[in-house]
N, C-alpha and C. Protein backbone atom coordinates (compact mmCIF):
# COMPACT_ATOMS: atom_id res chain seq x y z
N UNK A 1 49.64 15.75 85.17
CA UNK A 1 48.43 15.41 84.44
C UNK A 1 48.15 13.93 84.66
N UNK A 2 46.62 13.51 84.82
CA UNK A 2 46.55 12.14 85.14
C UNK A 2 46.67 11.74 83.79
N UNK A 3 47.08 9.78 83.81
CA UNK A 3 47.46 9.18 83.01
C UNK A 3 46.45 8.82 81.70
N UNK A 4 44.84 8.99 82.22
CA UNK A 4 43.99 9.05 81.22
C UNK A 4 43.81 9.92 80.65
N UNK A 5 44.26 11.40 80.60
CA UNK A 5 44.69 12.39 79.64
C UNK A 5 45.86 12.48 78.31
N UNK A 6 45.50 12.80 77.61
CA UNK A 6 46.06 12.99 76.45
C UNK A 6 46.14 14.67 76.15
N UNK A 7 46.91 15.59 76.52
CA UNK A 7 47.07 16.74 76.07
C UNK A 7 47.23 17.31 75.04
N UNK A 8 46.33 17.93 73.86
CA UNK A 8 46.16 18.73 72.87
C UNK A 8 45.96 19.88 72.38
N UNK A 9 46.46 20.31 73.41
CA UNK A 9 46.65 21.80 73.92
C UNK A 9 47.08 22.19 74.76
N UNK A 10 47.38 24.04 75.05
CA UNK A 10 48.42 24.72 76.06
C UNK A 10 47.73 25.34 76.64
N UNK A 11 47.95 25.83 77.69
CA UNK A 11 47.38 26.58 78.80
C UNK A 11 47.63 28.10 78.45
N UNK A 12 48.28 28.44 77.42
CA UNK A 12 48.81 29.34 77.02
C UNK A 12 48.64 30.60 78.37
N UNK A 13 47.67 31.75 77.49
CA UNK A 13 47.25 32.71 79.11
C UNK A 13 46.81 32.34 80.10
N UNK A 14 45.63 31.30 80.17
CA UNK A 14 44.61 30.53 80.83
C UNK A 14 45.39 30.29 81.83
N UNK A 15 44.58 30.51 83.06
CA UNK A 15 45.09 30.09 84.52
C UNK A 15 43.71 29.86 85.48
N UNK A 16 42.99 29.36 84.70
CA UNK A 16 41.78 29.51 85.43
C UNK A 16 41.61 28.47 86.45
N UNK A 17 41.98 27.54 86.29
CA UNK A 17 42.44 26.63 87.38
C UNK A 17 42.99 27.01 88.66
N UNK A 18 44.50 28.01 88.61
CA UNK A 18 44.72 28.61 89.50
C UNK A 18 44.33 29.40 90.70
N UNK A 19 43.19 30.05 89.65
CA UNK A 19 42.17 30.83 90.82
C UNK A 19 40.87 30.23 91.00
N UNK A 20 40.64 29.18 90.18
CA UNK A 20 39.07 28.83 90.94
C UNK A 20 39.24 27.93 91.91
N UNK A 21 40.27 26.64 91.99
CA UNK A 21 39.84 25.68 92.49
C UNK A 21 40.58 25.88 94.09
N UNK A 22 40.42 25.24 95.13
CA UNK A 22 41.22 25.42 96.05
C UNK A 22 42.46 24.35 96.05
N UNK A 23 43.35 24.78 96.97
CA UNK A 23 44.65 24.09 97.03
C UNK A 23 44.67 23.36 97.98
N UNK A 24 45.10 22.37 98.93
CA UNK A 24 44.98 22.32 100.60
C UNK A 24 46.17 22.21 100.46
N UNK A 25 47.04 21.87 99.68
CA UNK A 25 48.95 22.20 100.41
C UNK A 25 49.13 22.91 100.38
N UNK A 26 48.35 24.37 99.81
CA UNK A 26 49.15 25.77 99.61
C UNK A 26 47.90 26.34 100.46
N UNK A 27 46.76 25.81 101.18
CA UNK A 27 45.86 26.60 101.77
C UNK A 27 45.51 27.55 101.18
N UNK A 28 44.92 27.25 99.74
CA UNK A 28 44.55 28.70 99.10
C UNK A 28 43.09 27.91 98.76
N UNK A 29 42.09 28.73 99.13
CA UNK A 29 40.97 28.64 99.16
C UNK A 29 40.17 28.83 98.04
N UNK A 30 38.98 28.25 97.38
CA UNK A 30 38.60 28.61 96.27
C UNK A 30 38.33 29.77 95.80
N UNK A 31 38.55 30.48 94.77
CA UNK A 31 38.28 31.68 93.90
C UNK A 31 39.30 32.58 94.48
N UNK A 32 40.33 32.07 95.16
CA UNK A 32 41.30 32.89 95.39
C UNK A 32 42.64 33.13 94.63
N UNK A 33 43.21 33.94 94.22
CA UNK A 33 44.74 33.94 93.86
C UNK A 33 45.14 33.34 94.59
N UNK A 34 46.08 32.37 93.78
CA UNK A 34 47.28 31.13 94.35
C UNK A 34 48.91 32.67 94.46
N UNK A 35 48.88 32.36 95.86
CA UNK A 35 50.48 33.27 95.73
C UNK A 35 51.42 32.95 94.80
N UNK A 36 51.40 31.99 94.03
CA UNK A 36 52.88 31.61 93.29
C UNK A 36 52.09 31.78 91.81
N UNK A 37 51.34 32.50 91.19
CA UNK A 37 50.73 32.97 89.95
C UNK A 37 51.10 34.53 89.48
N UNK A 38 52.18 33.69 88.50
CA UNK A 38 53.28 35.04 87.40
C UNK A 38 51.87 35.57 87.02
N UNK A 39 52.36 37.07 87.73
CA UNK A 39 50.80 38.09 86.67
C UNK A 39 51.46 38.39 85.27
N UNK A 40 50.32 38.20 84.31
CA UNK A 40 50.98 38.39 83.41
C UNK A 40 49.94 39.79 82.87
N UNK A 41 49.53 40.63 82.26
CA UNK A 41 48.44 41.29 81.35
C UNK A 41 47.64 40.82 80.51
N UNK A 42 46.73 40.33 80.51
CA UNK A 42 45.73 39.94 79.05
C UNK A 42 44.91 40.28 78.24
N UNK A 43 44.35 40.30 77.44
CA UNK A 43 43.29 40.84 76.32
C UNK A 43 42.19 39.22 77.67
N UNK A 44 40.81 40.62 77.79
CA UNK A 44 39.80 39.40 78.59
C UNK A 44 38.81 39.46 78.52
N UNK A 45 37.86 39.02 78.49
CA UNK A 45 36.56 38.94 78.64
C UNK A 45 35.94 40.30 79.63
N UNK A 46 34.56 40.41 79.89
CA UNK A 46 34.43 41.19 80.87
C UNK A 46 34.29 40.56 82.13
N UNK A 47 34.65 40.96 83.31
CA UNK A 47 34.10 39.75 84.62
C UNK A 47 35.38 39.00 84.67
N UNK A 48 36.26 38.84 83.70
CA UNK A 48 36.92 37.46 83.87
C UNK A 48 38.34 38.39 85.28
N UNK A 49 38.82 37.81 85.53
CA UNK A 49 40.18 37.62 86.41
C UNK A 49 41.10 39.12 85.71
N UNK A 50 41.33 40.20 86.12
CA UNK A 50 42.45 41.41 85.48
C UNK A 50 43.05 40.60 84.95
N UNK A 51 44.11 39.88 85.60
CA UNK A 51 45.63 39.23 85.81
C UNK A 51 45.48 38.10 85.42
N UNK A 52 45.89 37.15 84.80
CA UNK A 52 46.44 36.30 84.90
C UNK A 52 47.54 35.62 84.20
N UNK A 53 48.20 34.39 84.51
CA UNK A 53 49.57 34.32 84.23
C UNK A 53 49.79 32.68 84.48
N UNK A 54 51.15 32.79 84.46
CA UNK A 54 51.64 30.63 85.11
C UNK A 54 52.08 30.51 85.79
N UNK A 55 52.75 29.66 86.93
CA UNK A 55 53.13 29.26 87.80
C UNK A 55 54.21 29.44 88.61
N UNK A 56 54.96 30.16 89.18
CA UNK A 56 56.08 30.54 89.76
C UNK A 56 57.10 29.27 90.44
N UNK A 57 56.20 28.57 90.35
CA UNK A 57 56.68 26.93 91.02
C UNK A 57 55.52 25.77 90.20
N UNK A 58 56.10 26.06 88.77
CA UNK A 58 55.42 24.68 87.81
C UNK A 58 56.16 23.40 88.03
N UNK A 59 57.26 23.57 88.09
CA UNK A 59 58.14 22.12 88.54
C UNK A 59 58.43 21.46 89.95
N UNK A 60 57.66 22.52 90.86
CA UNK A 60 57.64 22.05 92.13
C UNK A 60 56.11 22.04 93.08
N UNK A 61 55.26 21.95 91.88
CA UNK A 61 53.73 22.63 92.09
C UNK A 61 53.35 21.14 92.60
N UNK A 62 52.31 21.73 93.59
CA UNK A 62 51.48 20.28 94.71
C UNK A 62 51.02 19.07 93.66
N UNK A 63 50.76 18.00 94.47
CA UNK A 63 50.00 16.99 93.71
C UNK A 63 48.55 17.12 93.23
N UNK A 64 47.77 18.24 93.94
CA UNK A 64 46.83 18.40 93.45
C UNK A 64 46.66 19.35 92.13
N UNK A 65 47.80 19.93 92.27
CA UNK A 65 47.88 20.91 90.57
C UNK A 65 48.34 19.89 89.45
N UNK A 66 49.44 18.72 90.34
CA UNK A 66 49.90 17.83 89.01
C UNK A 66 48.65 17.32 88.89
N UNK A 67 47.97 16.62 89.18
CA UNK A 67 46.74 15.50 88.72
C UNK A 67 45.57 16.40 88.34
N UNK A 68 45.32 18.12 88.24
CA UNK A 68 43.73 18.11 88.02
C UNK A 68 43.80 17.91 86.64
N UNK A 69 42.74 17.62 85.74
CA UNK A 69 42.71 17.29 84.85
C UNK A 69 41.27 18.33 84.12
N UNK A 70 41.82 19.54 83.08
CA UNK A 70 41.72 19.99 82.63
C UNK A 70 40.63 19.75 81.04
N UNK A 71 39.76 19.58 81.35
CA UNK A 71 38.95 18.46 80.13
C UNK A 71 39.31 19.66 78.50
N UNK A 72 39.75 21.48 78.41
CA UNK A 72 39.38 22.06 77.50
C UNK A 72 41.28 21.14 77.15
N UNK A 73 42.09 21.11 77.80
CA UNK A 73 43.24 21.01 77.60
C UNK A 73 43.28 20.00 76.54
N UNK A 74 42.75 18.59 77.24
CA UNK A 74 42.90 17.26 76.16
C UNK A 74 41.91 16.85 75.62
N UNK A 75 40.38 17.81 75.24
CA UNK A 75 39.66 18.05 74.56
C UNK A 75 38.57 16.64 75.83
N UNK A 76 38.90 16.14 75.77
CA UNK A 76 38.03 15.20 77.06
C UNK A 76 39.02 14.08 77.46
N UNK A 77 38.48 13.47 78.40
CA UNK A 77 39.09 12.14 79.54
C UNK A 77 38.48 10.85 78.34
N UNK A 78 39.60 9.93 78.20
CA UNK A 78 39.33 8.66 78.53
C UNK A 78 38.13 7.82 78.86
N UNK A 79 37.91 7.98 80.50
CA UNK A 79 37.04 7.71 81.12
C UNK A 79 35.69 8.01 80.51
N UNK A 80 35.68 9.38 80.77
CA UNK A 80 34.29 9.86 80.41
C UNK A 80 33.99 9.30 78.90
N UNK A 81 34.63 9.50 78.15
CA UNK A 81 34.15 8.87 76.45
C UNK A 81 33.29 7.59 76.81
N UNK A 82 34.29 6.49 77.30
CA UNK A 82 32.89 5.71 77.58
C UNK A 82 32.14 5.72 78.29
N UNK A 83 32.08 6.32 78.81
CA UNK A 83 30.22 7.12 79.00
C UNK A 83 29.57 7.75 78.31
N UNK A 84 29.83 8.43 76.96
CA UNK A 84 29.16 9.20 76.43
C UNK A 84 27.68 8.82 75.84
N UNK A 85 26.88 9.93 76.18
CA UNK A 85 25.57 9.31 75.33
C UNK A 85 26.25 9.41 73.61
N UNK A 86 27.12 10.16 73.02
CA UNK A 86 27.31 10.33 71.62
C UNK A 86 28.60 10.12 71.45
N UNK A 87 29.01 8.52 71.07
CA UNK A 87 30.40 8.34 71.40
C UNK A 87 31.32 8.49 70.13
N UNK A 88 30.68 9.02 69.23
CA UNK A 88 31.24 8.97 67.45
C UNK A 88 31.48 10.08 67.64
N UNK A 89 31.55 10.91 68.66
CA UNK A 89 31.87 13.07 68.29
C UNK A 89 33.52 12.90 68.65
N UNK A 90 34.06 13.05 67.61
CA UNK A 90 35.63 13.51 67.87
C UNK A 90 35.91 14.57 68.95
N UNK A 91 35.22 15.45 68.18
CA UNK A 91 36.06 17.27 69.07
C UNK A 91 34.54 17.79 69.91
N UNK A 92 34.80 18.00 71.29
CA UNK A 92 33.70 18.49 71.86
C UNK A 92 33.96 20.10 71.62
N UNK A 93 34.73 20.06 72.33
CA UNK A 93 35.07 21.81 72.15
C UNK A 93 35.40 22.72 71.02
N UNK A 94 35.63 23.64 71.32
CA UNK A 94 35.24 24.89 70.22
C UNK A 94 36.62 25.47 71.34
N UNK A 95 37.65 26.43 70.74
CA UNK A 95 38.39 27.43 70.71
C UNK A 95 37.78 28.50 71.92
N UNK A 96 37.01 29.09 71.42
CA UNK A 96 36.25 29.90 72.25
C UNK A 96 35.63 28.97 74.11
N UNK A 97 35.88 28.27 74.08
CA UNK A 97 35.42 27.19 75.32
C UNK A 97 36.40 27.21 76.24
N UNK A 98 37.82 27.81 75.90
CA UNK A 98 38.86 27.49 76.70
C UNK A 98 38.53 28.37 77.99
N UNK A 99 38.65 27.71 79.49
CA UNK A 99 38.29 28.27 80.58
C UNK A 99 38.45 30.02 80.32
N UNK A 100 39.17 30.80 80.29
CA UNK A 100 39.30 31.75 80.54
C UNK A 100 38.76 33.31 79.67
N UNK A 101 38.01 32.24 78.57
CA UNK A 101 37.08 32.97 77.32
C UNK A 101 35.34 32.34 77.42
N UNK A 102 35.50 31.37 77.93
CA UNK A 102 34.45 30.86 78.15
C UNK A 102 33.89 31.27 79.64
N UNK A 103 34.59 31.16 80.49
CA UNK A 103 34.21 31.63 81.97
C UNK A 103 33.54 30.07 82.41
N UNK A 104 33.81 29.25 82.17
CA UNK A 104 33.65 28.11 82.37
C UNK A 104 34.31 27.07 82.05
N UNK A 105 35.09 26.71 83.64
CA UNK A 105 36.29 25.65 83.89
C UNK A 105 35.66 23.94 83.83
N UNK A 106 36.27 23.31 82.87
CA UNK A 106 35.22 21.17 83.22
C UNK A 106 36.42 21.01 83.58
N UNK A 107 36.16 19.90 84.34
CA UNK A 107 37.34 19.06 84.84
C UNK A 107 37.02 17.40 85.37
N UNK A 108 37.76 16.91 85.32
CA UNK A 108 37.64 15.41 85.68
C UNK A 108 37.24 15.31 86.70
N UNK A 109 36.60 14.39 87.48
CA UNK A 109 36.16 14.27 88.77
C UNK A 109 37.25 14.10 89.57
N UNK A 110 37.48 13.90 90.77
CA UNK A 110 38.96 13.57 91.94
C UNK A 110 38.96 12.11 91.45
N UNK A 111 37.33 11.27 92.00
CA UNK A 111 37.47 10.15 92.21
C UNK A 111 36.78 9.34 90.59
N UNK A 112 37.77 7.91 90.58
CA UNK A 112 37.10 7.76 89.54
C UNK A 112 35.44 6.84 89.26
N UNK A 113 35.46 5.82 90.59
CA UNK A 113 33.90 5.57 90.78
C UNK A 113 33.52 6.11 91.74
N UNK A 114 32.33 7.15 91.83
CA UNK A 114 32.00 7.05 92.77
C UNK A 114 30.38 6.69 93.21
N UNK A 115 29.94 7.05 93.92
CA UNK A 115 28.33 6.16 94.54
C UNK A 115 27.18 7.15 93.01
N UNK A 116 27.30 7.76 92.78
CA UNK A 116 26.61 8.56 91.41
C UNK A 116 26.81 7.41 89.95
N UNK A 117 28.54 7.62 89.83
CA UNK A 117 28.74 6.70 88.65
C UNK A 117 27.94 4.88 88.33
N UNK A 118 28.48 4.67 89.94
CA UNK A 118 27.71 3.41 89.69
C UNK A 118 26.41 3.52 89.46
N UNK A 119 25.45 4.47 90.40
CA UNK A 119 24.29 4.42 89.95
C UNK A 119 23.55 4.84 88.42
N UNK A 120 24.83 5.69 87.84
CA UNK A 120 24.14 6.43 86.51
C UNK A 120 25.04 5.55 85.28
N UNK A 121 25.73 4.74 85.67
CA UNK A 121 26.57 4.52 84.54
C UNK A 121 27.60 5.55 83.97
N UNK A 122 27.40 6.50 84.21
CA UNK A 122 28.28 7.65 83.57
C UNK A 122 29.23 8.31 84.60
N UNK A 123 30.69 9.10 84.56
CA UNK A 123 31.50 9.88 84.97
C UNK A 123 30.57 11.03 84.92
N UNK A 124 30.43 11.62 86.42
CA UNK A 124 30.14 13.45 85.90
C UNK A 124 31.43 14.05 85.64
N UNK A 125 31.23 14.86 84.79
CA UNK A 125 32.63 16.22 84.63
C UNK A 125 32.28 17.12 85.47
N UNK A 126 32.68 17.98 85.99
CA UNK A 126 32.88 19.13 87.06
C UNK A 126 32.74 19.85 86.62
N UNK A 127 32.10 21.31 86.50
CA UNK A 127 31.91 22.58 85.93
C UNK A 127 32.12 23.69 87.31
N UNK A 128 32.84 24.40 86.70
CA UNK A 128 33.11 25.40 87.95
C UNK A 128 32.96 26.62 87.00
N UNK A 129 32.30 28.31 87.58
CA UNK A 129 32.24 29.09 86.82
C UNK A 129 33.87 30.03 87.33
N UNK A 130 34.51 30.27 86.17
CA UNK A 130 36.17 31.31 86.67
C UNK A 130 35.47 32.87 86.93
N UNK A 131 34.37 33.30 86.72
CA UNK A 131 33.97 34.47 87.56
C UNK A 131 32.15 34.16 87.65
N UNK A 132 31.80 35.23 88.55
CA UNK A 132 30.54 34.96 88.85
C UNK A 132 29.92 35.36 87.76
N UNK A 133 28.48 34.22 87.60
CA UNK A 133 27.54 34.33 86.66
C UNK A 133 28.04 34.04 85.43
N UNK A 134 29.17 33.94 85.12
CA UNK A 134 29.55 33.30 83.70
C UNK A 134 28.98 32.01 83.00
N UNK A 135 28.05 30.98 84.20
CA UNK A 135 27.19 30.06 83.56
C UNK A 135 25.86 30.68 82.52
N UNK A 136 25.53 31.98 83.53
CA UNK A 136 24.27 32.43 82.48
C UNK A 136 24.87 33.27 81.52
N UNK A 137 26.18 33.12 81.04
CA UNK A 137 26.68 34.49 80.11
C UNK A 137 26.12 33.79 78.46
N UNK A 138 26.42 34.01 77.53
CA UNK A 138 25.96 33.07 76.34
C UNK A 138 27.26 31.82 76.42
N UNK A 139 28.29 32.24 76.38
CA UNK A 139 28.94 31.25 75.65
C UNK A 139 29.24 30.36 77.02
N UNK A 140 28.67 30.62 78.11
CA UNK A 140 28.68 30.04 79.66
C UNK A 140 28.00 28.76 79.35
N UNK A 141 26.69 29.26 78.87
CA UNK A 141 25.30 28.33 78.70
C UNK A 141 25.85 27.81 77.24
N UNK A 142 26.14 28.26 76.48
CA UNK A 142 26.20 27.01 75.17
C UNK A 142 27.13 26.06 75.59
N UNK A 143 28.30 26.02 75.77
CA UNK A 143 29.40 24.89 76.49
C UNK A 143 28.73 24.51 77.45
N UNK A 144 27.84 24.65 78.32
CA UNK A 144 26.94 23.70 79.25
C UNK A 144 26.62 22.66 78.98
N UNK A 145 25.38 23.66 77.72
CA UNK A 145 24.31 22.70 77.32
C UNK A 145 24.80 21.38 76.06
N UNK A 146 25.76 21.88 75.50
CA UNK A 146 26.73 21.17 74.62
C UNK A 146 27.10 20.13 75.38
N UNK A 147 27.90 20.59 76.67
CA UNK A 147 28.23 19.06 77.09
C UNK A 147 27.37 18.24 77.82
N UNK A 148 26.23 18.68 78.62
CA UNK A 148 25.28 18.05 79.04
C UNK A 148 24.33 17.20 78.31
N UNK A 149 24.51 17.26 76.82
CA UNK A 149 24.20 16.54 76.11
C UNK A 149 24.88 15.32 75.93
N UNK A 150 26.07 15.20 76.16
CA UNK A 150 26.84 13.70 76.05
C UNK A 150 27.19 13.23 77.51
N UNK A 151 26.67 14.08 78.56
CA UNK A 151 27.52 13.50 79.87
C UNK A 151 27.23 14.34 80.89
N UNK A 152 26.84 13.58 81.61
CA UNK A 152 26.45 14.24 83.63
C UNK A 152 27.66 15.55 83.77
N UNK A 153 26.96 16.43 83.87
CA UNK A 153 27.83 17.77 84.19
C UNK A 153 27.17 18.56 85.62
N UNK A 154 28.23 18.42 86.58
CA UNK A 154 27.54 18.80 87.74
C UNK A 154 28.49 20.58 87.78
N UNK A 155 27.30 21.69 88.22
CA UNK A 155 27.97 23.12 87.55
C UNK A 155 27.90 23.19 89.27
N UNK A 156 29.44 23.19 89.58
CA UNK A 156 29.85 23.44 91.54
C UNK A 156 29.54 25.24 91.73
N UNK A 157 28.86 25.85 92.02
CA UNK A 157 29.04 27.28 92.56
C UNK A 157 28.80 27.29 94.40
N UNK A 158 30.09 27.85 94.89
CA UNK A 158 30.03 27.46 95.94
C UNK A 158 29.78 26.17 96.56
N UNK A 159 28.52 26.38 97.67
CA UNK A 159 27.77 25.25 98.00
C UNK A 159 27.07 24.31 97.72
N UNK A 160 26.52 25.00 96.17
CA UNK A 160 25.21 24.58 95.64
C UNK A 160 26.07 23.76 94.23
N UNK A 161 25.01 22.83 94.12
CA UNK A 161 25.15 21.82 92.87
C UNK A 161 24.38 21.59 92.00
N UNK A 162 24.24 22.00 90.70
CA UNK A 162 23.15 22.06 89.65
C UNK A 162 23.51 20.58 88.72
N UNK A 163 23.13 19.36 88.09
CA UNK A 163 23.38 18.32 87.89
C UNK A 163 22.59 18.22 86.25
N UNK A 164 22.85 18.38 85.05
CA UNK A 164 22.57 18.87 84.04
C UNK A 164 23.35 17.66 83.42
N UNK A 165 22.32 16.90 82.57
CA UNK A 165 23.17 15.99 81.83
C UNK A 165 21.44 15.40 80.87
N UNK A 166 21.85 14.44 80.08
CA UNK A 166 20.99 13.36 78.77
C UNK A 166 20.01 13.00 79.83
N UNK A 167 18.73 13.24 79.53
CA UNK A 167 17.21 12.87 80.00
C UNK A 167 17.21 11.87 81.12
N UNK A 168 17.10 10.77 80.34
CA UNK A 168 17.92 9.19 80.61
C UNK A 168 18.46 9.35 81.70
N UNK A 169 19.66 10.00 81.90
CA UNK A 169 20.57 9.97 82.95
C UNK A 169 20.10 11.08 83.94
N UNK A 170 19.37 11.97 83.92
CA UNK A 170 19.34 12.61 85.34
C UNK A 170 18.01 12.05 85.66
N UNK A 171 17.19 10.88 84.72
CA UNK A 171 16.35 10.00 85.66
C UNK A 171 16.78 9.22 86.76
N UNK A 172 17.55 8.76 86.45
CA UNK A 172 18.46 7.82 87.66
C UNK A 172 19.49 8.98 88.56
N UNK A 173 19.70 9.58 87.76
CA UNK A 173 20.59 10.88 89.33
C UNK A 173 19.23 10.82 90.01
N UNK A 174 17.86 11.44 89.78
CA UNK A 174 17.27 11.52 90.75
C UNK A 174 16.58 10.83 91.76
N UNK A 175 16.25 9.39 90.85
CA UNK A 175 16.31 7.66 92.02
C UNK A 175 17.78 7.35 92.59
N UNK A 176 18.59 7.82 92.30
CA UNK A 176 20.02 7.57 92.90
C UNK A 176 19.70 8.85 94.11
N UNK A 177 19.22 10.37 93.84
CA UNK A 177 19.14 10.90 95.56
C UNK A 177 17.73 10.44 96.06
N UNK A 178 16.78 10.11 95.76
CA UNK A 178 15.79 9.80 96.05
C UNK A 178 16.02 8.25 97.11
N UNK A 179 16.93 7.65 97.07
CA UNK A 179 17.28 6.49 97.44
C UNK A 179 18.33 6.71 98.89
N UNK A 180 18.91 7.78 98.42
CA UNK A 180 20.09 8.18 99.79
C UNK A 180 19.24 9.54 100.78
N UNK A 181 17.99 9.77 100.21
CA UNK A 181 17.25 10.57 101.24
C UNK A 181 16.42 10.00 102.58
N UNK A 182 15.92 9.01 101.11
CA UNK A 182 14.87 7.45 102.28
C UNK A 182 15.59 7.07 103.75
């Protein structure tokens, strides 16, 4: 876990990480089962993943599994707080938000400035959906729109990038691409 996390919670069933994001030391490609993921049985959503489970190699798992940073885990980053348009909200999340009930994974960005931040002032968080269409499901779209209210939330499906964040700020996302198109 990176060092600007604070963990306040367990991953308990949740493995949604496992199968959405890709690996490059284990060459496991996005939305794929990671080979080293204990199946376990779960009570699930509809759409969501049959299986899922923890790590068969947690103590010997890549650097990219140690560092992603899990925003339902430690309720948010460090970083991002100061950015927030609403910096007095203690608890963003809700119970029901955790990737694998929600169908919608946030996560910290890789990098921590990058050519966006400087231009917007703000960290985006990462939104990835753990099965298809789970952004338009209800509780997909309320944890969206919830966090797009305090902070640049870019929702990754596949190729495509949807960039959902405070008025204010996707004025300047769009003079920030408007500027790298010129």
């Amino acid at each position: 876990m990176r060092k600007h996390l604070t963990v306040i919670r367990s991953c308990g069933e949740c493995a949604a990480c496992c199968e959405v994001m890709a690996i490059i030391e284990l060459a496991k490609p996005v939305h794929q089962e990671c080979p080293h993921q204990l199946k376990l049985p779960v009570i699930r959503p509809v759409g969501a993943p049959k299986l899922m489970g923890s790590c068969g190699i947690y103590s010997k798992r890549p650097a990219e599994c140690r560092t992603f940073a899990c925003l339902w885990l430690a309720e948010t980053d460090r970083r991002l707080m100061k950015y927030a348009k609403h910096r007095k909200a203690q608890r963003i999340f809700k119970a029901a938000d955790k990737p694998n009930i929600s169908g919608i994974l946030l996560h910290s960005p890789e990098k921590e400035v990058s050519p966006l931040t400087r231009a917007t002032g703000m960290v985006p968080v990462n939104a990835r959906e753990v099965w298809p269409g789970a952004a338009e499901e209800e509780a997909g779209q309320d944890l969206l729109e919830r966090f797009s209210e305090r902070f640049l939330v870019i929702l990754i499906r596949g190729d495509r990038r949807t960039i959902m964040g405070p008025p204010e700020q996707l004025q300047k996302v769009n003079m920030f691409l408007e500027a790298r198109v010129r």
